[in-house]
PDB file of N, CA and C in Angstrom:
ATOM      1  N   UNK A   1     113.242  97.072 104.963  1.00  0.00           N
ATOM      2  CA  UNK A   1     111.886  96.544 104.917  1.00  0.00           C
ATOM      3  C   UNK A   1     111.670  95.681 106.157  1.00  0.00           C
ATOM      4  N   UNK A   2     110.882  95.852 106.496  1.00  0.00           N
ATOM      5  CA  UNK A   2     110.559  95.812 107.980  1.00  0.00           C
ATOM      6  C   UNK A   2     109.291  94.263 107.973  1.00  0.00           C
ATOM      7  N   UNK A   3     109.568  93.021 108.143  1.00  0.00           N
ATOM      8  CA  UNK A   3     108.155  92.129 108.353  1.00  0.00           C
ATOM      9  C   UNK A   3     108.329  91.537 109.180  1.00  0.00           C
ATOM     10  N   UNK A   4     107.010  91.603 110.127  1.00  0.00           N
ATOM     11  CA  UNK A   4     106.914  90.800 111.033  1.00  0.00           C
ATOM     12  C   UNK A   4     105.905  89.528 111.285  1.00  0.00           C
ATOM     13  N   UNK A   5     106.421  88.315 111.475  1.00  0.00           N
ATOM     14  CA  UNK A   5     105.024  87.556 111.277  1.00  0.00           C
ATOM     15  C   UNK A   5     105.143  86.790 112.056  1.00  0.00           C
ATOM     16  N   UNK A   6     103.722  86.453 112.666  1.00  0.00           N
ATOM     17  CA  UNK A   6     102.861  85.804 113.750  1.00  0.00           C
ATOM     18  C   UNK A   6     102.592  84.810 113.798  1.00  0.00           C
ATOM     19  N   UNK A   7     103.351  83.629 114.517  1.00  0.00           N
ATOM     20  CA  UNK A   7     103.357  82.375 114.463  1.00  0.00           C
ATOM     21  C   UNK A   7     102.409  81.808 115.007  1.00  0.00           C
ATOM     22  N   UNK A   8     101.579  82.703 115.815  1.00  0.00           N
ATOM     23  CA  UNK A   8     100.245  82.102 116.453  1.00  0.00           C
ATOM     24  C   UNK A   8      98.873  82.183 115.616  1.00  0.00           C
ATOM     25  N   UNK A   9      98.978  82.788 114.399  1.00  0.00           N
ATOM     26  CA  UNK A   9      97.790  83.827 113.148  1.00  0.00           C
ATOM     27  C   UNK A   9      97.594  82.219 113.095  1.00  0.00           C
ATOM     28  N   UNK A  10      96.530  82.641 112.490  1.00  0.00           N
ATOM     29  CA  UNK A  10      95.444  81.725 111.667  1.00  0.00           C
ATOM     30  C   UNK A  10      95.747  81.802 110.299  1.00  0.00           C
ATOM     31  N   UNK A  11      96.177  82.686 109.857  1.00  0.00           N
ATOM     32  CA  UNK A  11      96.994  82.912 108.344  1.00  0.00           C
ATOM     33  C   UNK A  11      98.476  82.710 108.342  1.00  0.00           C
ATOM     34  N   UNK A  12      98.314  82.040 107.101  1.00  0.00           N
ATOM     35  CA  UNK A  12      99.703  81.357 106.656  1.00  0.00           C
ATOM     36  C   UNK A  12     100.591  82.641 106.489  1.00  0.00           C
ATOM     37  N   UNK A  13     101.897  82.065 106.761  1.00  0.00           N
ATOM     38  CA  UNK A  13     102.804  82.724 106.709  1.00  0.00           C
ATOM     39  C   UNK A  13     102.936  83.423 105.457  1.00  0.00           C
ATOM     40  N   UNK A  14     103.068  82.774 104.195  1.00  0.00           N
ATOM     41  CA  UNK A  14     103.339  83.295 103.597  1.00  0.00           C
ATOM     42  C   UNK A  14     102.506  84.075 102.792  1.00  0.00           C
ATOM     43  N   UNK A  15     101.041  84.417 103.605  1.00  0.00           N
ATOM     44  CA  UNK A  15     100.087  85.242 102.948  1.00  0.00           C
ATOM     45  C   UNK A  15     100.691  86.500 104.160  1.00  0.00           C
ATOM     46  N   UNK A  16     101.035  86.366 105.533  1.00  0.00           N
ATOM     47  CA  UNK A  16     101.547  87.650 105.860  1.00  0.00           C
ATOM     48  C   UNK A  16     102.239  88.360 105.385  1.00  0.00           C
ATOM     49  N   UNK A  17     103.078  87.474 104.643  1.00  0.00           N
ATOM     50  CA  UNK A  17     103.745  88.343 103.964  1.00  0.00           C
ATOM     51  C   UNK A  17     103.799  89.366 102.221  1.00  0.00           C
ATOM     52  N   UNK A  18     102.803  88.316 102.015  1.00  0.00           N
ATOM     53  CA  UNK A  18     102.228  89.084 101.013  1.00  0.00           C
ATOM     54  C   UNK A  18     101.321  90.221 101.610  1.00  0.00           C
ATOM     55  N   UNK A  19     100.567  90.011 102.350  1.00  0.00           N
ATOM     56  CA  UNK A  19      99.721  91.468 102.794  1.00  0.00           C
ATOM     57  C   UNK A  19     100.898  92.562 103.739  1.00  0.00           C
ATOM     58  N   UNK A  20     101.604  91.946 104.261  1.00  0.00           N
ATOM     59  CA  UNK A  20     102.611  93.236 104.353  1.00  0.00           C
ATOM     60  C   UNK A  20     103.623  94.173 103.275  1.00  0.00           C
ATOM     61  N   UNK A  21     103.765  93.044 102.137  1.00  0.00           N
ATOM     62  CA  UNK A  21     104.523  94.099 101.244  1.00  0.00           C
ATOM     63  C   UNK A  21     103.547  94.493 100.480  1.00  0.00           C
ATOM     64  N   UNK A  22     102.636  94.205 100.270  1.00  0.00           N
ATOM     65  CA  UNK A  22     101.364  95.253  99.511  1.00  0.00           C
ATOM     66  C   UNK A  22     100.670  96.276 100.514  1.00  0.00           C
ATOM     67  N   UNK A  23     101.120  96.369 102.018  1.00  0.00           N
ATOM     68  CA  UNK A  23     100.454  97.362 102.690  1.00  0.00           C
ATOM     69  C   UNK A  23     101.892  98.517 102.217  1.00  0.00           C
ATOM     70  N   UNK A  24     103.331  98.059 102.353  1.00  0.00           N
ATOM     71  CA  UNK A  24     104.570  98.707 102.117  1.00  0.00           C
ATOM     72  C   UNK A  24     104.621  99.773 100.871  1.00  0.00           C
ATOM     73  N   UNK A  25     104.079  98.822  99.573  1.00  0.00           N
ATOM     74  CA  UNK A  25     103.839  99.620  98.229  1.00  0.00           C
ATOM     75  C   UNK A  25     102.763 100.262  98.669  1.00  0.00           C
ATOM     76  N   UNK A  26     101.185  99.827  98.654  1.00  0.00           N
ATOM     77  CA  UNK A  26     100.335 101.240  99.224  1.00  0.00           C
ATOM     78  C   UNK A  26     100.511 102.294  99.524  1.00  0.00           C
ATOM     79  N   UNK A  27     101.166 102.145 100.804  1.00  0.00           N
ATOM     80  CA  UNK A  27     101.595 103.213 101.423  1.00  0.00           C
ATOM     81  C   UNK A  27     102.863 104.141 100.925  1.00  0.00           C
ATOM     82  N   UNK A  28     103.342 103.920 100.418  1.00  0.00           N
ATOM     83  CA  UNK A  28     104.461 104.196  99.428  1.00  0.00           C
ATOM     84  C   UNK A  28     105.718 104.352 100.370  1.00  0.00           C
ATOM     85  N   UNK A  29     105.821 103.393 101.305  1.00  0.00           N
ATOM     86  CA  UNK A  29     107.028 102.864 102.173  1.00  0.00           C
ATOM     87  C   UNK A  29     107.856 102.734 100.987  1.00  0.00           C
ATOM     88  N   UNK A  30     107.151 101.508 100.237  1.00  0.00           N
ATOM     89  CA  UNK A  30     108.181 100.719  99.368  1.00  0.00           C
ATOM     90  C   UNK A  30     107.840 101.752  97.740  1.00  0.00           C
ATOM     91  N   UNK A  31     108.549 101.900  96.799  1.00  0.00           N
ATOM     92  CA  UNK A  31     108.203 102.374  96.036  1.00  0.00           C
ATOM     93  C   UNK A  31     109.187 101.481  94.739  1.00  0.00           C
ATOM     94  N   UNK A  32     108.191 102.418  93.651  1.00  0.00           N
ATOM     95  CA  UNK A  32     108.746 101.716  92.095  1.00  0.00           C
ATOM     96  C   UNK A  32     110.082 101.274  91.668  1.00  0.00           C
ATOM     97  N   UNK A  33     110.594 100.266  91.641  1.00  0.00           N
ATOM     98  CA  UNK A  33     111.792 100.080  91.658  1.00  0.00           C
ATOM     99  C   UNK A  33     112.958  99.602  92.268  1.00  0.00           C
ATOM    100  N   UNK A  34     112.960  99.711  93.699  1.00  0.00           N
ATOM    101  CA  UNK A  34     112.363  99.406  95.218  1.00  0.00           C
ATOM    102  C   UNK A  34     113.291  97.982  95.105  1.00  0.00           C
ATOM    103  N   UNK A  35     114.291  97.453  95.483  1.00  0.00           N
ATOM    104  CA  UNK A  35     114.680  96.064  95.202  1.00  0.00           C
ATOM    105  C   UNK A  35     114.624  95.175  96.529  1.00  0.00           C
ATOM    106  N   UNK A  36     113.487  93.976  96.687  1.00  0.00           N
ATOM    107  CA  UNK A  36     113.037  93.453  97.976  1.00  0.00           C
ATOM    108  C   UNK A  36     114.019  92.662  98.033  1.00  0.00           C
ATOM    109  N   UNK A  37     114.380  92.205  99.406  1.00  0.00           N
ATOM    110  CA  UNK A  37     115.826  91.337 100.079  1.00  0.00           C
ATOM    111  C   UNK A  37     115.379  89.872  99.099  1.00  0.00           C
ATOM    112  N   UNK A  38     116.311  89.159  99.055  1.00  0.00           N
ATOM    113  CA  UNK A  38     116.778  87.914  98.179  1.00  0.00           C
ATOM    114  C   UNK A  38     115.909  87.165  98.802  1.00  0.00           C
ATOM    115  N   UNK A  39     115.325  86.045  98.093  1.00  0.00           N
ATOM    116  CA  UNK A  39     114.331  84.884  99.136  1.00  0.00           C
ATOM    117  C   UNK A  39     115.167  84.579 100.037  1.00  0.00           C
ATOM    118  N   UNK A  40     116.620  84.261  99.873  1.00  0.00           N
ATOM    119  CA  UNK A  40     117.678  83.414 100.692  1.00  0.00           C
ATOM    120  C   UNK A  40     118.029  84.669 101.817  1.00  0.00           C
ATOM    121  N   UNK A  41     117.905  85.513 101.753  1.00  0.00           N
ATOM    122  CA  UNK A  41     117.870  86.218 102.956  1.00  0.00           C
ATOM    123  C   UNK A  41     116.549  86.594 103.742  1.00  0.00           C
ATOM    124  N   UNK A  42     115.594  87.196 103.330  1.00  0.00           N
ATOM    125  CA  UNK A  42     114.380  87.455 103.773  1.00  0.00           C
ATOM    126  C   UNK A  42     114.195  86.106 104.477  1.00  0.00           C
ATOM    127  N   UNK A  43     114.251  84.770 104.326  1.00  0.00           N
ATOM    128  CA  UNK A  43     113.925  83.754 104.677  1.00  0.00           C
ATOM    129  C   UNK A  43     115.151  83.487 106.044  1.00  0.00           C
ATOM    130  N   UNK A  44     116.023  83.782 105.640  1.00  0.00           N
ATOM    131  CA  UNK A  44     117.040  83.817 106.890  1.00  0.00           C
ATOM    132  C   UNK A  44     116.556  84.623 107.824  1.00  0.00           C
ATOM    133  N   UNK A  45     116.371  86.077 107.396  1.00  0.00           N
ATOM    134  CA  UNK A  45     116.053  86.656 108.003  1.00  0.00           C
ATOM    135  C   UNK A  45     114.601  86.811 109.112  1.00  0.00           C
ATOM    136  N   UNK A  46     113.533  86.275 108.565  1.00  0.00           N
ATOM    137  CA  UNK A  46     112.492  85.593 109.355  1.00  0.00           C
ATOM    138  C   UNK A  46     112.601  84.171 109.833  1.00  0.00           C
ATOM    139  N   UNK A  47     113.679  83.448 109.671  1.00  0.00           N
ATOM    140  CA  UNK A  47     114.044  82.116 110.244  1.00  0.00           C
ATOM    141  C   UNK A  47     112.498  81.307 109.909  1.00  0.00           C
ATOM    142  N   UNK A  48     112.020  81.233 108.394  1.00  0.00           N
ATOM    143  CA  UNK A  48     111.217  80.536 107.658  1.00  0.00           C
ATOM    144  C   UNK A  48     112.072  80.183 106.495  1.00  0.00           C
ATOM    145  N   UNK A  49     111.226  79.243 105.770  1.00  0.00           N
ATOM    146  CA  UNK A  49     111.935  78.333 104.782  1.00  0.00           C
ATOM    147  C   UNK A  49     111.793  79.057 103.779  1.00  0.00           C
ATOM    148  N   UNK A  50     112.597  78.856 102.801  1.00  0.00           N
ATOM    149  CA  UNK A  50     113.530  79.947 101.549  1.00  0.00           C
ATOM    150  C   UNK A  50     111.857  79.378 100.580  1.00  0.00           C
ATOM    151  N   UNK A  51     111.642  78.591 100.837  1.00  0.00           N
ATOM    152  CA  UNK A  51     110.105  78.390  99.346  1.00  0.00           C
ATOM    153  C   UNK A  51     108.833  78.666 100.160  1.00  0.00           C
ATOM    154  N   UNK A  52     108.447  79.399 100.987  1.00  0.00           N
ATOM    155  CA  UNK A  52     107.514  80.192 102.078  1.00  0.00           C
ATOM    156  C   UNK A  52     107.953  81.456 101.204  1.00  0.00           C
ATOM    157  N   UNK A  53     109.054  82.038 101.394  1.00  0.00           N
ATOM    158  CA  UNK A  53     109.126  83.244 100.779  1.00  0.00           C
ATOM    159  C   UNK A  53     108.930  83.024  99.321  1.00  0.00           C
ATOM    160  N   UNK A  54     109.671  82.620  98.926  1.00  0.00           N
ATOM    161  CA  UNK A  54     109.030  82.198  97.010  1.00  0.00           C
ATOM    162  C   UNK A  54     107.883  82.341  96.498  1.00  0.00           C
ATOM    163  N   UNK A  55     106.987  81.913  97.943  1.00  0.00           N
ATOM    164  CA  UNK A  55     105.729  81.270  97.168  1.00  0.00           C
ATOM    165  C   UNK A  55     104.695  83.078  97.789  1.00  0.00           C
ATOM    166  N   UNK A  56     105.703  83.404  98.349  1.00  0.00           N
ATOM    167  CA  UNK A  56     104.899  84.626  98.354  1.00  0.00           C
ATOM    168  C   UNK A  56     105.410  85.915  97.493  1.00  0.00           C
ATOM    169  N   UNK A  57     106.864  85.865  96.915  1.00  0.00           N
ATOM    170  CA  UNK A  57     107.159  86.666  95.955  1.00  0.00           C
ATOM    171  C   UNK A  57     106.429  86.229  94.809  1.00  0.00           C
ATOM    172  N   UNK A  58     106.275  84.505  94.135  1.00  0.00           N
ATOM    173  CA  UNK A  58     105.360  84.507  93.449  1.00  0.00           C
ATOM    174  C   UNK A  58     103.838  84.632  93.234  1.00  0.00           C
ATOM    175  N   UNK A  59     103.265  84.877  94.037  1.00  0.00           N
ATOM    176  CA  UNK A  59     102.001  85.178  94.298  1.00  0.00           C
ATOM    177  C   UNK A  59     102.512  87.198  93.822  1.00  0.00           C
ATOM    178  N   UNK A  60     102.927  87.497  94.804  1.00  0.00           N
ATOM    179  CA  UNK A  60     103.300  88.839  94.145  1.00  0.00           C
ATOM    180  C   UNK A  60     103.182  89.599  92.956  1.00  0.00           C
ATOM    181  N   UNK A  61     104.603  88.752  92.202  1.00  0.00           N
ATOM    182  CA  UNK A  61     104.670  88.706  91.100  1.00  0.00           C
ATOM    183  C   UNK A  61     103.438  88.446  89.785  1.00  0.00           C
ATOM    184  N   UNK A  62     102.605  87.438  90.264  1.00  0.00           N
ATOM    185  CA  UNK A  62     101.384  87.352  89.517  1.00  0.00           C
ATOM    186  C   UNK A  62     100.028  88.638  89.531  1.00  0.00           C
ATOM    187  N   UNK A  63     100.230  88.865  90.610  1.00  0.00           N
ATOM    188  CA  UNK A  63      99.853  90.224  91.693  1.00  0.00           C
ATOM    189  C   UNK A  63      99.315  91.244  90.767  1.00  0.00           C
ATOM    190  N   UNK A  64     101.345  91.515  90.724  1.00  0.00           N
ATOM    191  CA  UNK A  64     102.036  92.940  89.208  1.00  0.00           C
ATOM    192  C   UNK A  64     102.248  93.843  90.336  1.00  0.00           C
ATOM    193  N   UNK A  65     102.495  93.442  92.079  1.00  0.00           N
ATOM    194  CA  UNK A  65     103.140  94.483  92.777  1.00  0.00           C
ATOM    195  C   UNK A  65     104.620  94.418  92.978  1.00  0.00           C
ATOM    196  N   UNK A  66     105.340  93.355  92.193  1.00  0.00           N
ATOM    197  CA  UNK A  66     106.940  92.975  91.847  1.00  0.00           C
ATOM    198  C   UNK A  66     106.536  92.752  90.690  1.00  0.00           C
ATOM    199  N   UNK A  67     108.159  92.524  90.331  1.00  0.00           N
ATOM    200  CA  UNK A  67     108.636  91.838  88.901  1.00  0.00           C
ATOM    201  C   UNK A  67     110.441  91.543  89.502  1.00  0.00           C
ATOM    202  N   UNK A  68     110.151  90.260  88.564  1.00  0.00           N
ATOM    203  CA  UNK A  68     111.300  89.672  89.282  1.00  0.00           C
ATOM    204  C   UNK A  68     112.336  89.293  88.408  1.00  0.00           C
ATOM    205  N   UNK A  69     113.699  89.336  88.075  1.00  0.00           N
ATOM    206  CA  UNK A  69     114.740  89.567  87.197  1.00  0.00           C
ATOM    207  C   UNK A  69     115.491  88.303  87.198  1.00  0.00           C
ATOM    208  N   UNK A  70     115.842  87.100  86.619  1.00  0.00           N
ATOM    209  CA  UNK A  70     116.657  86.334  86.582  1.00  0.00           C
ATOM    210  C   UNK A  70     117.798  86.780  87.076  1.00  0.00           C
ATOM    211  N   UNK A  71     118.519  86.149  87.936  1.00  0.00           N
ATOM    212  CA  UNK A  71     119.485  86.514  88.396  1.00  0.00           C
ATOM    213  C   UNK A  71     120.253  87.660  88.975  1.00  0.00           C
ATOM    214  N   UNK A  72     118.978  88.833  88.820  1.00  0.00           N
ATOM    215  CA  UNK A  72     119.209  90.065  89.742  1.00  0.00           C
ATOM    216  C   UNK A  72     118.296  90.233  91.102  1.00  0.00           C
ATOM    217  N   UNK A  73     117.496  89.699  90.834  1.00  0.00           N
ATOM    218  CA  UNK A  73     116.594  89.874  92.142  1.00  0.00           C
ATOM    219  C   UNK A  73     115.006  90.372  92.224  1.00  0.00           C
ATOM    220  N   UNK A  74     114.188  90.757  92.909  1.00  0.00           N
ATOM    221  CA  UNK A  74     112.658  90.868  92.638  1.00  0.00           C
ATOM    222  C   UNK A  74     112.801  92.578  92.703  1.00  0.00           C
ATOM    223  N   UNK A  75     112.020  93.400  92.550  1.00  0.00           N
ATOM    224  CA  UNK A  75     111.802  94.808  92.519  1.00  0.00           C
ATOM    225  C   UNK A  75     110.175  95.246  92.767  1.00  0.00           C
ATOM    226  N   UNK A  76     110.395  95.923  93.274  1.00  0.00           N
ATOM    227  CA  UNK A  76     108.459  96.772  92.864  1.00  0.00           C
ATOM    228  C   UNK A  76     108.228  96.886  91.760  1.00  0.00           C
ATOM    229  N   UNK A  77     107.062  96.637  90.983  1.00  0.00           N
ATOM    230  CA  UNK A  77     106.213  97.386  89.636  1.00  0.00           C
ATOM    231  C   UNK A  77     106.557  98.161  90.043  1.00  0.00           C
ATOM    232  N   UNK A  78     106.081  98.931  88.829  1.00  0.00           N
ATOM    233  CA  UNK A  78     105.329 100.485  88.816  1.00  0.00           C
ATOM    234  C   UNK A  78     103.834 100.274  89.342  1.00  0.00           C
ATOM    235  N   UNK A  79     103.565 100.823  90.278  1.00  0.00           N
ATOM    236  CA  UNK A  79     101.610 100.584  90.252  1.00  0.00           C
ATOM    237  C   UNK A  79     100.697 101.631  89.530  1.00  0.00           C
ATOM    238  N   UNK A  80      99.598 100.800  88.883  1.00  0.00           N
ATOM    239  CA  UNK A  80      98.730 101.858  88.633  1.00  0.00           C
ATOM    240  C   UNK A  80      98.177 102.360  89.825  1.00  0.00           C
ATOM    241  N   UNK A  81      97.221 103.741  89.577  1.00  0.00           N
ATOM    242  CA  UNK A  81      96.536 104.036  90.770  1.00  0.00           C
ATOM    243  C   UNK A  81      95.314 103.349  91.306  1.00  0.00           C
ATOM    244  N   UNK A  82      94.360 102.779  89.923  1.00  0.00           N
ATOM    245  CA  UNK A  82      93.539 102.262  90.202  1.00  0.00           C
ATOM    246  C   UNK A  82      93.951 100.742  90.587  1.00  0.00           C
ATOM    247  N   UNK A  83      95.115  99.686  90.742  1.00  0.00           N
ATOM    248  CA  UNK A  83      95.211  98.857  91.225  1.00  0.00           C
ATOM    249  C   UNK A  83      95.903  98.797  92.867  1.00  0.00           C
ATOM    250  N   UNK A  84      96.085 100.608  93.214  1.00  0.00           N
ATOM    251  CA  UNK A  84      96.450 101.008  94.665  1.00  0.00           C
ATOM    252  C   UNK A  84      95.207 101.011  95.348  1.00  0.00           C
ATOM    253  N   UNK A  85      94.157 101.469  94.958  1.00  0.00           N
ATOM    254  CA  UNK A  85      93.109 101.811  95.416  1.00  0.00           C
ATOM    255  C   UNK A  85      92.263 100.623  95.005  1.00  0.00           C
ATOM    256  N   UNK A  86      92.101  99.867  94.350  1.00  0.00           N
ATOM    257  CA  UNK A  86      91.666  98.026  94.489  1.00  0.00           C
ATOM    258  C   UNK A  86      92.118  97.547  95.737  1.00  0.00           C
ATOM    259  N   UNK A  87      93.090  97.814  95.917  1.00  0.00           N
ATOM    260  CA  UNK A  87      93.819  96.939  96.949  1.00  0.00           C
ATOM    261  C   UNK A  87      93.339  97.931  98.153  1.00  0.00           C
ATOM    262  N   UNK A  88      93.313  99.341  98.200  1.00  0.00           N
ATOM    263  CA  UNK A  88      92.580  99.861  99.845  1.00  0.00           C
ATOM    264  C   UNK A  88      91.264  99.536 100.006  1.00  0.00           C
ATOM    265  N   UNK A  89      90.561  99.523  98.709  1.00  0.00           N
ATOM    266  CA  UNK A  89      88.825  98.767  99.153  1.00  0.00           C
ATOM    267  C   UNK A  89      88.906  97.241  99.655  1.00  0.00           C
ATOM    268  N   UNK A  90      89.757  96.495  99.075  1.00  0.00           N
ATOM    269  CA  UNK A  90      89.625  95.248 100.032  1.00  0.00           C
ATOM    270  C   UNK A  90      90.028  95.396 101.203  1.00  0.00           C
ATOM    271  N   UNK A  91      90.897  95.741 101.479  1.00  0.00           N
ATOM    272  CA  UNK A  91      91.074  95.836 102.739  1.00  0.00           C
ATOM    273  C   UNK A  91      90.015  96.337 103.575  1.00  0.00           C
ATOM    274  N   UNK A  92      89.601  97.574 103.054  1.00  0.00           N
ATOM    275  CA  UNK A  92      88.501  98.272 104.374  1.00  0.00           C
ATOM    276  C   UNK A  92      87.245  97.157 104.260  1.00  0.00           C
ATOM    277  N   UNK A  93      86.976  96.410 103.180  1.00  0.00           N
ATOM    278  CA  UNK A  93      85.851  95.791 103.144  1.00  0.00           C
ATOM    279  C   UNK A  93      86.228  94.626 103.584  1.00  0.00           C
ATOM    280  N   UNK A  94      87.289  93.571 103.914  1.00  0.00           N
ATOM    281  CA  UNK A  94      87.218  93.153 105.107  1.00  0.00           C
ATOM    282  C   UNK A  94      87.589  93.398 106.425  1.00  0.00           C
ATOM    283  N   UNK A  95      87.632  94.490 106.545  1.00  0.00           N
ATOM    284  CA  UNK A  95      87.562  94.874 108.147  1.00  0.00           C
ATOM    285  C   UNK A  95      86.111  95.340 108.409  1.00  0.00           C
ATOM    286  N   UNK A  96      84.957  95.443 107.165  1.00  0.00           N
ATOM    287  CA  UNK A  96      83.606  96.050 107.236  1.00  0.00           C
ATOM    288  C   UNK A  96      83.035  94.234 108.030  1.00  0.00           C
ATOM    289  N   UNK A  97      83.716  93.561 106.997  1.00  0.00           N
ATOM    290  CA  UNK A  97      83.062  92.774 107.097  1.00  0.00           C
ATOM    291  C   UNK A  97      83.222  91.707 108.399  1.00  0.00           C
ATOM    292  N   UNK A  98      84.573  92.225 109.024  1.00  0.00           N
ATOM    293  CA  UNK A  98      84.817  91.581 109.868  1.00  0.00           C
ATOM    294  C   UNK A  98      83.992  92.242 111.462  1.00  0.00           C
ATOM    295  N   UNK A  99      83.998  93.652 111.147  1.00  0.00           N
ATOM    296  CA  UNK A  99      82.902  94.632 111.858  1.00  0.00           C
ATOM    297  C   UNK A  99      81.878  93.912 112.333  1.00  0.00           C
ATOM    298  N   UNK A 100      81.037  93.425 111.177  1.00  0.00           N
ATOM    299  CA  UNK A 100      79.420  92.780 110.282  1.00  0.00           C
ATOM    300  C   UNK A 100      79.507  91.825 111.469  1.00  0.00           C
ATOM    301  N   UNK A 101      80.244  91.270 111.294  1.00  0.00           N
ATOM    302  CA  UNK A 101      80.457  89.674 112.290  1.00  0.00           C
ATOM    303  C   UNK A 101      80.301  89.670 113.648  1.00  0.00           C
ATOM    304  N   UNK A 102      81.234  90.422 114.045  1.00  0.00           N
ATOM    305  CA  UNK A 102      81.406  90.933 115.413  1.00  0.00           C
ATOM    306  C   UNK A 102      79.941  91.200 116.284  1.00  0.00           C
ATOM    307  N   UNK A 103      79.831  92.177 115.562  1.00  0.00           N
ATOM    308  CA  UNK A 103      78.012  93.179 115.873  1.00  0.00           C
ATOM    309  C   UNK A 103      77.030  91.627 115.679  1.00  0.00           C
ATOM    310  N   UNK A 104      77.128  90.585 114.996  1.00  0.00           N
ATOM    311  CA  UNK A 104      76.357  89.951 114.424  1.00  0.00           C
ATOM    312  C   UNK A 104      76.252  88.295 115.648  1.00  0.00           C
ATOM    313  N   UNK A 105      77.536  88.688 116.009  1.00  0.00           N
ATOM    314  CA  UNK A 105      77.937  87.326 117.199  1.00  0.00           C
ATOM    315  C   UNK A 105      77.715  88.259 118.679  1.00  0.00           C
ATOM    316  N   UNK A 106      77.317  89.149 118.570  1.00  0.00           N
ATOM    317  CA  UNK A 106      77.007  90.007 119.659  1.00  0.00           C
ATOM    318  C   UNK A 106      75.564  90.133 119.785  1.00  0.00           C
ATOM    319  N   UNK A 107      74.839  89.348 118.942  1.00  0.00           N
ATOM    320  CA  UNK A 107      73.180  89.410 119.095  1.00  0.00           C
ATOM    321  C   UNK A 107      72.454  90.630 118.116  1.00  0.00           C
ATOM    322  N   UNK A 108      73.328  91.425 117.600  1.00  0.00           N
ATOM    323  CA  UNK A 108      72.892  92.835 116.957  1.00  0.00           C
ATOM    324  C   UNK A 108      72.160  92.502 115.842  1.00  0.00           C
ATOM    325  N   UNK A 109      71.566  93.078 115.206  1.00  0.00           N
ATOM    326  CA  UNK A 109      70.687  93.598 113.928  1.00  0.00           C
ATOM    327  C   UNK A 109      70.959  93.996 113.664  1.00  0.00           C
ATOM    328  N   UNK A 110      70.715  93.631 111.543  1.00  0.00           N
ATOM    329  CA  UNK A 110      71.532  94.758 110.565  1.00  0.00           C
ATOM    330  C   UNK A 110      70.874  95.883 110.439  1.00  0.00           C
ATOM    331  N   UNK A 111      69.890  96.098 110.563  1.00  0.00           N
ATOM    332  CA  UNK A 111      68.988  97.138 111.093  1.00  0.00           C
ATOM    333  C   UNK A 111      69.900  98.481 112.094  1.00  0.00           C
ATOM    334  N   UNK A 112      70.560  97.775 113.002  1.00  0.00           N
ATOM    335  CA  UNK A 112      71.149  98.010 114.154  1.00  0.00           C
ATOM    336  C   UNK A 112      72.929  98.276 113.704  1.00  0.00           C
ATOM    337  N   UNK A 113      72.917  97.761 113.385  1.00  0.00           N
ATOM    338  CA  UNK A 113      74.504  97.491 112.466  1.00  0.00           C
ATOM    339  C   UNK A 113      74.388  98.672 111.730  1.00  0.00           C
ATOM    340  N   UNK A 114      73.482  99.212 110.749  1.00  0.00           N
ATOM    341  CA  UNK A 114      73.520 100.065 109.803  1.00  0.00           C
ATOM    342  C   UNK A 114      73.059 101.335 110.395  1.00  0.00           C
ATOM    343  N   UNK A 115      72.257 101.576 111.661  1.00  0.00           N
ATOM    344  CA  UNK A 115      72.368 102.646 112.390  1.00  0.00           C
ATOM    345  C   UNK A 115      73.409 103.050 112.689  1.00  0.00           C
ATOM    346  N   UNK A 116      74.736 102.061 113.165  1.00  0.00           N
ATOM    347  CA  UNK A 116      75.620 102.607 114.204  1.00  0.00           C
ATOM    348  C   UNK A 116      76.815 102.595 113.259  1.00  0.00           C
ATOM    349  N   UNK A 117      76.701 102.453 112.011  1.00  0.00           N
ATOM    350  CA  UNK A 117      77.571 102.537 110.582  1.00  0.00           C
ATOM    351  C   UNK A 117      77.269 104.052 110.241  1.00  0.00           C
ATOM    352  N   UNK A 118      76.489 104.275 109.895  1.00  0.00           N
ATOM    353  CA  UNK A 118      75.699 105.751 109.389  1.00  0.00           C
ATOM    354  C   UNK A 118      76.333 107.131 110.841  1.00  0.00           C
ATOM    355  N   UNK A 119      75.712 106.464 111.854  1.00  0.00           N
ATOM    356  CA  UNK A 119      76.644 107.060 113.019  1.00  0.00           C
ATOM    357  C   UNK A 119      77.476 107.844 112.841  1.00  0.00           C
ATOM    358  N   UNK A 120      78.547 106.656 112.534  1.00  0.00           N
ATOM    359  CA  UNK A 120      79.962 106.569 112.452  1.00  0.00           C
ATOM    360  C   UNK A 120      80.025 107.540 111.532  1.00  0.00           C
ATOM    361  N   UNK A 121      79.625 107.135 110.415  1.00  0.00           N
ATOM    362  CA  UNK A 121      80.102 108.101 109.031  1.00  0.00           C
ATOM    363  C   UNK A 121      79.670 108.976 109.299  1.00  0.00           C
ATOM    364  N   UNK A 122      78.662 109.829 110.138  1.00  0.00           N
ATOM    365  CA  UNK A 122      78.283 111.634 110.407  1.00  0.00           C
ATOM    366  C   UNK A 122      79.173 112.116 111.528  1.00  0.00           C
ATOM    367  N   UNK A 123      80.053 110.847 112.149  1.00  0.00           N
ATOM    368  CA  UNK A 123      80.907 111.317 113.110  1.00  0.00           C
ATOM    369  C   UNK A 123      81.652 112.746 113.197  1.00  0.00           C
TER     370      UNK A 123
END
């Protein structure tokens, strides 16, 4: 399992890392069952503090994209499909929305915005 995180982001660390192991399960990198590295290593291993990772396996865990075992270690759920596909509409809808912004700090109109959206989609 592969994370990389950006000490210069505007987002906390330990939300990178929650949006990287939910891009991992999505994509079905990571799959059901799936046993993620120990906080005490993952945390070694990104040379961040062992409760940075915690606090993002527990966020996870509340999630339902882990489940985590006393004394064996954290794992993937099982995912439903409709909570795979919850999780790809947020995503595209903030990158819509981050789009929105862009076009919007550029002087544009939603008028203008929704022409070159429609565009896109007959592309």
């Amino acid at each position: 399992m592969k994370i990389i995180i950006n000490n210069s982001s505007q987002q906390p660390i330990y939300e990178q890392i929650i949006d990287q192991i939910k891009s991992l399960v999505v994509s079905g990198e990571l799959k059901e069952h799936d046993m993620l590295p120990s906080v005490r290593s993952l945390s070694k291993e990104l040379k961040i503090s062992a409760l940075t990772v915690k606090k993002a396996y527990d966020a996870l865990e509340e999630e339902a994209f882990i489940i985590t075992v006393h004394g064996k270690g954290s794992y993937v759920a099982g995912m439903n499909q409709e909570l795979i596909m919850e999780e790809q509409r947020k995503e595209i809808e903030a990158d819509l929305e981050l789009a929105i912004l862009k076009g919007r700090r550029c002087g544009m109109k939603d008028e203008e915005l929704t022409e070159l959206f429609n565009l896109i989609l007959e592309g």
